[in-house]
Protein backbone atom coordinates (compact mmCIF):
# COMPACT_ATOMS: atom_id res chain seq x y z
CA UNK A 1 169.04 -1.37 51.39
CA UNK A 2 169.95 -2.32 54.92
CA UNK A 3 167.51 -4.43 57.08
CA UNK A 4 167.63 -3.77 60.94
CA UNK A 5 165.46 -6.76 62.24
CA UNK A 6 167.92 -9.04 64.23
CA UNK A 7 169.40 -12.46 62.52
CA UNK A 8 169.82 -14.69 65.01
CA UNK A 9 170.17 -17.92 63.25
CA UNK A 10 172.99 -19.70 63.61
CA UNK A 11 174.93 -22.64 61.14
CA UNK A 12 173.09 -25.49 63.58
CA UNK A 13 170.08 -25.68 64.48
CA UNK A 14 169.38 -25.57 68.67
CA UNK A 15 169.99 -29.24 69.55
CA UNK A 16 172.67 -29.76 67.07
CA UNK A 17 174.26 -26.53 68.67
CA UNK A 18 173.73 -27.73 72.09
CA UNK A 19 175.27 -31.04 70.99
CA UNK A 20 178.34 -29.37 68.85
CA UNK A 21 179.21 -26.78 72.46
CA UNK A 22 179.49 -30.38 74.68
CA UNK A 23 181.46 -31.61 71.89
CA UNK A 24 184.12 -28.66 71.98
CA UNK A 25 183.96 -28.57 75.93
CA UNK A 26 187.89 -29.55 76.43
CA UNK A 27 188.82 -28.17 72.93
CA UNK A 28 190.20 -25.18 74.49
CA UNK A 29 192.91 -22.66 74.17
CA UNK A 30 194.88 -24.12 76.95
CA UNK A 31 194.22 -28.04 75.77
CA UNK A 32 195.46 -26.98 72.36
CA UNK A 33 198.90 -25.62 73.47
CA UNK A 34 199.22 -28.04 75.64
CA UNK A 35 198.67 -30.77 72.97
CA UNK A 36 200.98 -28.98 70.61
CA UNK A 37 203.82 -28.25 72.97
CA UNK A 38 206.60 -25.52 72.25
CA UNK A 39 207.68 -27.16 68.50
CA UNK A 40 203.63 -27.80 67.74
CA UNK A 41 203.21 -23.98 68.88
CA UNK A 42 205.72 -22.53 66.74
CA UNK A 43 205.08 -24.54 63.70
CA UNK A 44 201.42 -23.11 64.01
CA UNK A 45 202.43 -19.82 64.34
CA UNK A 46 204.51 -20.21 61.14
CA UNK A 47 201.85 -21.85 59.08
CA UNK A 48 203.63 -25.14 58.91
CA UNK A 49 200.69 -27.27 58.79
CA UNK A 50 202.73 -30.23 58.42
CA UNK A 51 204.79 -29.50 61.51
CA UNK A 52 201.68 -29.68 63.28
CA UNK A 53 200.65 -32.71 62.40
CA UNK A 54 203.96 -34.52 63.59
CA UNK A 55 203.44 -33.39 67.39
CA UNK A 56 200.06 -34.38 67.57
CA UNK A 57 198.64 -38.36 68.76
CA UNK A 58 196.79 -40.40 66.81
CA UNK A 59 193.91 -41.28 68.91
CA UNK A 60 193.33 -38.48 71.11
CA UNK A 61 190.22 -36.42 70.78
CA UNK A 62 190.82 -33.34 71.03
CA UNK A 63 193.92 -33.74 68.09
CA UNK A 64 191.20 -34.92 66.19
CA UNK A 65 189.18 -31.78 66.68
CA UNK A 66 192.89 -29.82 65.89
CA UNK A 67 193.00 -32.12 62.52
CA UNK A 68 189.52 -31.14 61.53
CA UNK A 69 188.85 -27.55 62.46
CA UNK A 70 192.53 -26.02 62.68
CA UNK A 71 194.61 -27.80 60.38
CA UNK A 72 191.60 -28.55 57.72
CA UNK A 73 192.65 -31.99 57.08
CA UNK A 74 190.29 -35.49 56.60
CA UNK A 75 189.95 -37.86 59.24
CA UNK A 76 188.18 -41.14 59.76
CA UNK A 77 184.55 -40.76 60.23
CA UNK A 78 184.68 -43.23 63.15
CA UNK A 79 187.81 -40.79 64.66
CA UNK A 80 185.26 -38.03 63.56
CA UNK A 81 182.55 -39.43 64.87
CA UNK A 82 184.06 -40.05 68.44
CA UNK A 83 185.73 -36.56 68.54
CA UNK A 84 181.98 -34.81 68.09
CA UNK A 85 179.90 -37.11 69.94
CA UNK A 86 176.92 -36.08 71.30
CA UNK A 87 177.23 -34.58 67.63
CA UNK A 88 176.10 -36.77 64.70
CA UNK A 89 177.68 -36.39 61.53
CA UNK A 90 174.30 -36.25 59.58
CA UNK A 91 173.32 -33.17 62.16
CA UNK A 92 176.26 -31.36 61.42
CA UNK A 93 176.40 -31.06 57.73
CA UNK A 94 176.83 -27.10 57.53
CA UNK A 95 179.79 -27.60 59.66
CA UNK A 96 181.38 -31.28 58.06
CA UNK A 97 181.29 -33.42 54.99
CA UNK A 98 181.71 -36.90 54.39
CA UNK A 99 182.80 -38.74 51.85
CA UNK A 100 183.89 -42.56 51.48
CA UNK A 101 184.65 -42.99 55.28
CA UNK A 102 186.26 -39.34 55.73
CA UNK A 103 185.52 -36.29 57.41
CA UNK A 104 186.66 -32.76 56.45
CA UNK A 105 185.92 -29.51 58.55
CA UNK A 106 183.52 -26.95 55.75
CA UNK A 107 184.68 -24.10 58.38
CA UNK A 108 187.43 -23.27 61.06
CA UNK A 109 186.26 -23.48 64.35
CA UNK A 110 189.18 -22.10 66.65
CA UNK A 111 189.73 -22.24 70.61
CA UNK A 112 190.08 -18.31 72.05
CA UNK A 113 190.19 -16.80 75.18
CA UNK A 114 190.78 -13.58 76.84
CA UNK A 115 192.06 -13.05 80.20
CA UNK A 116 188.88 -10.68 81.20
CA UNK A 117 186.29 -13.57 80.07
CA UNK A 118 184.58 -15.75 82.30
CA UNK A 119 184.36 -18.80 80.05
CA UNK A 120 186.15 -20.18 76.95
CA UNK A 121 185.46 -19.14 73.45
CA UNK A 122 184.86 -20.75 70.18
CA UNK A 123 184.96 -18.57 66.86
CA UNK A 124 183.63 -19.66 63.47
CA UNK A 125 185.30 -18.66 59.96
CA UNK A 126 186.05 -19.73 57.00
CA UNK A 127 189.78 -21.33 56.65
CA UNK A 128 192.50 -19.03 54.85
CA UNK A 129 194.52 -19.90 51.81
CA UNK A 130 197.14 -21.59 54.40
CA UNK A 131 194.70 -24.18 54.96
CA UNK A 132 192.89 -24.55 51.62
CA UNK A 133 195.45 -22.88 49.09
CA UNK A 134 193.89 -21.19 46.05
CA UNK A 135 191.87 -17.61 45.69
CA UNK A 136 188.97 -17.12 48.63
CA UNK A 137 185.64 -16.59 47.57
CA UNK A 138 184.24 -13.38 47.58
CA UNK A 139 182.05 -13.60 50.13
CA UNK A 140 185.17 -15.48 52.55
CA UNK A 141 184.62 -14.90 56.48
CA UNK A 142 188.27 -13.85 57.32
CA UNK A 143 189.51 -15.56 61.03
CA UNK A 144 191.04 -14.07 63.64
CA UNK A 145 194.61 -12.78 62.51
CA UNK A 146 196.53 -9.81 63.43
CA UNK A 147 194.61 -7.30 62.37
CA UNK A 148 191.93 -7.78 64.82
CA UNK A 149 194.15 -8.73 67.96
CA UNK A 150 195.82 -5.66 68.08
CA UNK A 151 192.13 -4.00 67.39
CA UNK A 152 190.89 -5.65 70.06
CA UNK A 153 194.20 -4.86 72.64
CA UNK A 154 193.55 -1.57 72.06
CA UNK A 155 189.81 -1.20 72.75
CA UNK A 156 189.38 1.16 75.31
CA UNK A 157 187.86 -1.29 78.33
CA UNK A 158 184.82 0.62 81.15
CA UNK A 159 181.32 -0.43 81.02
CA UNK A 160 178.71 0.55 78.86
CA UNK A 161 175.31 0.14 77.92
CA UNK A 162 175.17 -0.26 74.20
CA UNK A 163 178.07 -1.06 72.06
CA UNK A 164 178.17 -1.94 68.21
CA UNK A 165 180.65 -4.00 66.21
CA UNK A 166 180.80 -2.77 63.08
CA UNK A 167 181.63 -4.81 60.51
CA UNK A 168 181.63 -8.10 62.80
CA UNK A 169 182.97 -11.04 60.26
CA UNK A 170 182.93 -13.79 62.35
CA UNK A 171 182.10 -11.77 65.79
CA UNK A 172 185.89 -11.62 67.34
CA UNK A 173 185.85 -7.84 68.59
CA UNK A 174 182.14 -8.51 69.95
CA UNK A 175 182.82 -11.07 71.97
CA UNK A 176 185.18 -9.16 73.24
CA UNK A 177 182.67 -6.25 73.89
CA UNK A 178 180.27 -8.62 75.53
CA UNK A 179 182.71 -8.57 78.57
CA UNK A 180 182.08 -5.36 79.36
CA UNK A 181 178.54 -3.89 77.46
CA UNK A 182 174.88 -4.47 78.67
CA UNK A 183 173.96 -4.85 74.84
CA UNK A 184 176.00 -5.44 71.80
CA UNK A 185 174.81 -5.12 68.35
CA UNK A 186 177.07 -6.40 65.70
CA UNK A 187 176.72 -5.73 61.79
CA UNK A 188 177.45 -6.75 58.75
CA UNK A 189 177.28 -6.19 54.82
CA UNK A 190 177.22 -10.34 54.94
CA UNK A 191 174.19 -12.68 55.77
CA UNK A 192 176.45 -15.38 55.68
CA UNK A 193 179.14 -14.18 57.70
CA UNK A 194 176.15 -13.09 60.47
CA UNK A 195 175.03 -16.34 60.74
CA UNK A 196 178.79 -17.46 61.88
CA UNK A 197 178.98 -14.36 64.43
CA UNK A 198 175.75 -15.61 65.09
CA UNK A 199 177.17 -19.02 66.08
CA UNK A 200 180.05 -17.63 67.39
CA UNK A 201 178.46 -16.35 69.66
CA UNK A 202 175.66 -18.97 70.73
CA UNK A 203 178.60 -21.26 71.18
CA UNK A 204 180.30 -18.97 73.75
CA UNK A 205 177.47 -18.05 75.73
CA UNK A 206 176.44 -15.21 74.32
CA UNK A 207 173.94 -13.33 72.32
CA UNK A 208 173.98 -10.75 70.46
CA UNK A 209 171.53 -8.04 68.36
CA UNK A 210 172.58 -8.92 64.74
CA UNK A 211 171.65 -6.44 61.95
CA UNK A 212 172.80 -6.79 58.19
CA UNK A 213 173.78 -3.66 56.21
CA UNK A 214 176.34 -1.82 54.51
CA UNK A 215 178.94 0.33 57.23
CA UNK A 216 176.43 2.73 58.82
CA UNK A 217 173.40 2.32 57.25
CA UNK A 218 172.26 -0.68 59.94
CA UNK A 219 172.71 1.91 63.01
CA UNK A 220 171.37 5.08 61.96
CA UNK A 221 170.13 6.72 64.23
CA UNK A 222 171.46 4.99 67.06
CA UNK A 223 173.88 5.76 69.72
CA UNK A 224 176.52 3.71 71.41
CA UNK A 225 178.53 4.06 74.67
CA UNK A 226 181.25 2.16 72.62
CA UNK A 227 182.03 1.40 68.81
CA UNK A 228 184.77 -1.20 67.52
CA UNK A 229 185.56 -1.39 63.62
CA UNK A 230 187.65 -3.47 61.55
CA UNK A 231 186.04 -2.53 58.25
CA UNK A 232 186.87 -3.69 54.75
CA UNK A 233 189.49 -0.81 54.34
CA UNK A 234 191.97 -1.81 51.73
CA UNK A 235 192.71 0.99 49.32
CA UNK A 236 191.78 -0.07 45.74
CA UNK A 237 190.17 1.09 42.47
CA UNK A 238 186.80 0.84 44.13
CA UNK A 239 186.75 -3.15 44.01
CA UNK A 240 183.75 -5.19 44.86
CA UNK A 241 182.46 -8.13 44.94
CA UNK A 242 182.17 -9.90 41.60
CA UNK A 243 184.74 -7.80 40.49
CA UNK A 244 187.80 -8.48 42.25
CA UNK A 245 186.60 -7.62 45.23
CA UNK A 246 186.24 -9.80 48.96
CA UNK A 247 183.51 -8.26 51.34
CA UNK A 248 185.78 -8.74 54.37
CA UNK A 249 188.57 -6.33 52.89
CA UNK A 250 187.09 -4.15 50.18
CA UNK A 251 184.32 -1.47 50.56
CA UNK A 252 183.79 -0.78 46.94
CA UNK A 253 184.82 2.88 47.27
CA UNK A 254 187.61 4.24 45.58
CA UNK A 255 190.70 5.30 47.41
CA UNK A 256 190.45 5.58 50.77
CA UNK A 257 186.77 6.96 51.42
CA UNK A 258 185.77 4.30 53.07
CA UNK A 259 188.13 5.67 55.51
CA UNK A 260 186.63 9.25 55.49
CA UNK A 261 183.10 8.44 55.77
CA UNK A 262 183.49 6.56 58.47
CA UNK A 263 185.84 9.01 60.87
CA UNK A 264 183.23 11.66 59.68
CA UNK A 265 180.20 9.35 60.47
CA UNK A 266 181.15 7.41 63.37
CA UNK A 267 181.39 10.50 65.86
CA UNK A 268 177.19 10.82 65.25
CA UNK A 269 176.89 7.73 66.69
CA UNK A 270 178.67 7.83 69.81
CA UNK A 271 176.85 9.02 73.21
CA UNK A 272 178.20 11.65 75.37
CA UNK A 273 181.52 10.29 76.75
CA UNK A 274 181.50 7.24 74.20
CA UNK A 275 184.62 5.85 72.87
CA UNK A 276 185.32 3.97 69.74
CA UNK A 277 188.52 2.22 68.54
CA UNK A 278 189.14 1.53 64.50
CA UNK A 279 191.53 0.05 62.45
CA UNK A 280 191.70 2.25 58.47
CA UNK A 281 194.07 2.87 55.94
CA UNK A 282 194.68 5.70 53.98
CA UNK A 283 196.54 7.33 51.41
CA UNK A 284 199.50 9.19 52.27
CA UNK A 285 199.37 12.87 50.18
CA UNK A 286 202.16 13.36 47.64
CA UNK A 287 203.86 15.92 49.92
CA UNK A 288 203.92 13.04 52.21
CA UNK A 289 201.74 14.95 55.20
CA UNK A 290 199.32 13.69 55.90
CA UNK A 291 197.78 15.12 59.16
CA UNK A 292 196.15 17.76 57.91
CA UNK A 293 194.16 15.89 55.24
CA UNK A 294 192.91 12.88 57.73
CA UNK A 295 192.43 15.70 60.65
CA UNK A 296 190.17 17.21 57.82
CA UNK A 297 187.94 13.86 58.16
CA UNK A 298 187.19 14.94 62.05
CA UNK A 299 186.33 18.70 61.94
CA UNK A 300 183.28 19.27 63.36
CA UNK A 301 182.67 15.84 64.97
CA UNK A 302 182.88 16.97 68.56
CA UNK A 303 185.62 13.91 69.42
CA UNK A 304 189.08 13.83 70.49
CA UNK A 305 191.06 11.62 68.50
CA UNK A 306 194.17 9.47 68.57
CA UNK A 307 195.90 8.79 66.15
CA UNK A 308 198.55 6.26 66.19
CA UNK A 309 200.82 4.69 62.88
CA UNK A 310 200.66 0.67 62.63
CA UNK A 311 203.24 1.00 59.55
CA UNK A 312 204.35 2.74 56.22
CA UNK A 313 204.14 0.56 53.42
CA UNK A 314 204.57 1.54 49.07
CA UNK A 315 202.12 0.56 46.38
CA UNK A 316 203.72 -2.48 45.46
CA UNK A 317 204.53 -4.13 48.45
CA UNK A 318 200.47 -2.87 49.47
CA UNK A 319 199.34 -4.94 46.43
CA UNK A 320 201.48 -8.23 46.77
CA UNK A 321 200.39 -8.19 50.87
CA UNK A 322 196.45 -7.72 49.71
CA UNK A 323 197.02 -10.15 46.69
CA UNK A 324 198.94 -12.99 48.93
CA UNK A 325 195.84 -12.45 52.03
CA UNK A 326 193.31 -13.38 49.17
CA UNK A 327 195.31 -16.32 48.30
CA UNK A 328 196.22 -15.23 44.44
CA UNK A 329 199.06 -17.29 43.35
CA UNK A 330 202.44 -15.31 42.46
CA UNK A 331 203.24 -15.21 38.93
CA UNK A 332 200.20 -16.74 38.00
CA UNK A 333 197.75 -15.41 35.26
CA UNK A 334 195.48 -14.02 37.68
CA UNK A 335 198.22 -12.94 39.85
CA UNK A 336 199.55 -10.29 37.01
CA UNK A 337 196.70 -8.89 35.87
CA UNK A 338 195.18 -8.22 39.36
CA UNK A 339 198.79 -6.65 40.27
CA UNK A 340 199.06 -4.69 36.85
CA UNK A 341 195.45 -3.21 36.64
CA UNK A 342 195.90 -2.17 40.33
CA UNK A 343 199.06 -0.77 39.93
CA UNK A 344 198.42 0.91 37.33
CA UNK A 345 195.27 2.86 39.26
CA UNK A 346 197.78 3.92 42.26
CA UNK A 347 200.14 5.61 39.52
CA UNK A 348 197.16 7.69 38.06
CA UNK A 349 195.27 8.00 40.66
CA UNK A 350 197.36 7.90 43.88
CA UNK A 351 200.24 9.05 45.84
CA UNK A 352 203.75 6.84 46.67
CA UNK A 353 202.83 5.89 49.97
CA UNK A 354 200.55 4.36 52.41
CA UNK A 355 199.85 4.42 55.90
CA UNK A 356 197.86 1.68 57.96
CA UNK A 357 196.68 3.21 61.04
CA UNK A 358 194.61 3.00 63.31
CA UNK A 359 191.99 5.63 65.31
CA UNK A 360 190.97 6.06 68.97
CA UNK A 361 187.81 8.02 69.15
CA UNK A 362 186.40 10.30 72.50
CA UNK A 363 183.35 12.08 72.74
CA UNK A 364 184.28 13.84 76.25
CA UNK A 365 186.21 10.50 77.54
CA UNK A 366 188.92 9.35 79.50
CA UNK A 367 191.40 7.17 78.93
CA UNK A 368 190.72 3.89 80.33
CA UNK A 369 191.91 0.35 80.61
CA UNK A 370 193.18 -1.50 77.85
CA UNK A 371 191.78 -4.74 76.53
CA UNK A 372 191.89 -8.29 78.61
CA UNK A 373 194.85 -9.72 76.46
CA UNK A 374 193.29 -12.21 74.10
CA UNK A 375 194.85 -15.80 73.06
CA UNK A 376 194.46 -18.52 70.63
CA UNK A 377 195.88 -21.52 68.91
């Protein structure tokens, strides 16, 4: 059962939020590459932690910041301490914990930026398994990664009045949308990760309508001059969560329907000349074509669509990629019977191939400008 009344609280509390935006003011994409320099850069881009932490000073404030909310690592509440100020430490406990005279960052909080917006941006996750090894909860808050910067370069960019984010996670493709939409409601099968898009937002300067649901069920009956989506669309056995399942990649619906109900739902919501831009996968027919069965999903909607392949990828390798994201350990335990049982449900149940795509919607549009080109640390 969905609820559509707005939730608009973020981690902190309205001083303590105040407090933690003077704090990051500084802490910005720019500062951070800067810091890191060309060998900092590329060890971050490679997940080499360790690399980091080589390039960067020891008593400079915003490496401390770097230490505690990119790189996950303890510092020295008095380095803490300085790095947050106006910030306590005691006001900031859904953010930081201490422990015998050390800090460590509960949650990412990452520098991003986008060549259309007018001021920085800060966005609030949960860290990934290259930061804190071992399996993710189930209820984990994925960060920005590559999925959603190539949704969000490929966002058709005009104004518009209203504009949803389905399936916001931490609130990446709506701050995005906030550039260029009067309104922007964002939504989410997760209270917890609202209240980060929440503070996502409040921490960039925005604010947004924030309704908690499952896919379409928060909107109903709405309509939107623009839709993003980068919904939990990994193709599995139906997992879910307490059952193998993570709420940022899996739907609970078998196969690929997630997939289908949402290119045969989404046109309903979109107002005359609306756009909206969606990352799926689906499952590639034994024949191997596959147009006519995903063309199928749009047959009656009333939209143009394009259609464009991301990449072609086989059961196995599809498993191991899903597996690694979650942070299962190869060869461990867990690792083989998560990779068997799923394995074994693609050779009953499914076809040799897989395509992960991704959908342009029109209802009576035109093509428009792409996407202010997004950056981060």
């Amino acid at each position: 059962m969905s609820r559509v009344a707005p939730l608009t609280t973020p981690l902190l509390d309205g001083h303590a939020l105040d407090d933690l935006r003077a704090a990051l003011d500084g802490y910005t994409v720019d500062s951070v590459h800067e810091l890191l320099g060309p060998l900092g850069r590329a060890a971050h881009e490679r997940a080499d932690l360790l690399g980091v932490e080589r390039v960067l000073p020891s008593d400079d404030r915003v490496a401390t910041l770097v230490r505690l909310f990119l790189l996950g690592e303890a510092v020295a509440e008095s380095s803490a301490s300085a790095a947050l100020a106006p910030l306590a430490l005691d006001a900031a406990d859904s953010l930081v914990s201490c422990s015998a005279g050390e800090v460590r960052a509960r949650l990412e909080v990452r520098p991003y930026a986008a060549d259309d917006a007018e001021q920085p941006w800060w966005v609030l996750s949960d860290f990934g398994s290259d930061v804190r090894p071992g399996p993710l909860a189930d209820d984990h808050v994925l960060g920005i990664g590559a999925a959603s910067l190539t949704l969000a370069q490929a966002v058709v960019r005009r104004p518009a009045g209203r504009a949803l984010d389905l399936g916001t996670g931490c609130g990446v493709q709506a701050l995005h949308l906030a550039t260029h939409s009067q309104h922007v409601v964002a939504t989410d099968v997760s209270d917890r990760a609202l209240r980060m898009a929440a503070t996502t937002a409040a921490l960039s300067g925005q604010s947004w309508e924030l309704r908690v649901g499952s896919l379409l069920e928060p909107v109903a009956g709405s309509s939107f001059d623009a839709i993003v989506a980068n919904p939990p669309f990994v193709v599995s056995p139906g997992l879910a969560r307490g059952h193998g399942g993570f709420d940022y990649r899996d739907s609970g619906l078998a196969g690929d329907a997630v997939s289908a109900n949402l290119l045969r739902g989404i046109p309903g919501l979109l107002a005359p000349d609306g756009t909206a831009a969606l990352l799926v996968n689906w499952i590639v027919p034994r024949d191997g074509d596959w147009v006519e069965r995903v063309e199928g999903w749009l047959a009656g909607t009333g939209c143009d669509a394009w259609i464009w392949q991301r990449e072609v990828v086989e059961p196995a390798a599809y498993v191991s990629l899903w597996l690694r994201d979650a942070g299962e350990v190869p060869g461990s335990p867990r690792w083989r019977d998560r990779y068997t049982r799923w394995l074994d449900w693609f050779d009953a149940a499914a076809p040799p191939g897989l395509f992960s795509e991704g959908f342009r919607l029109r209802q009576r549009g035109r093509t428009s400008a792409p996407a202010g080109r997004p950056r981060f640390p």
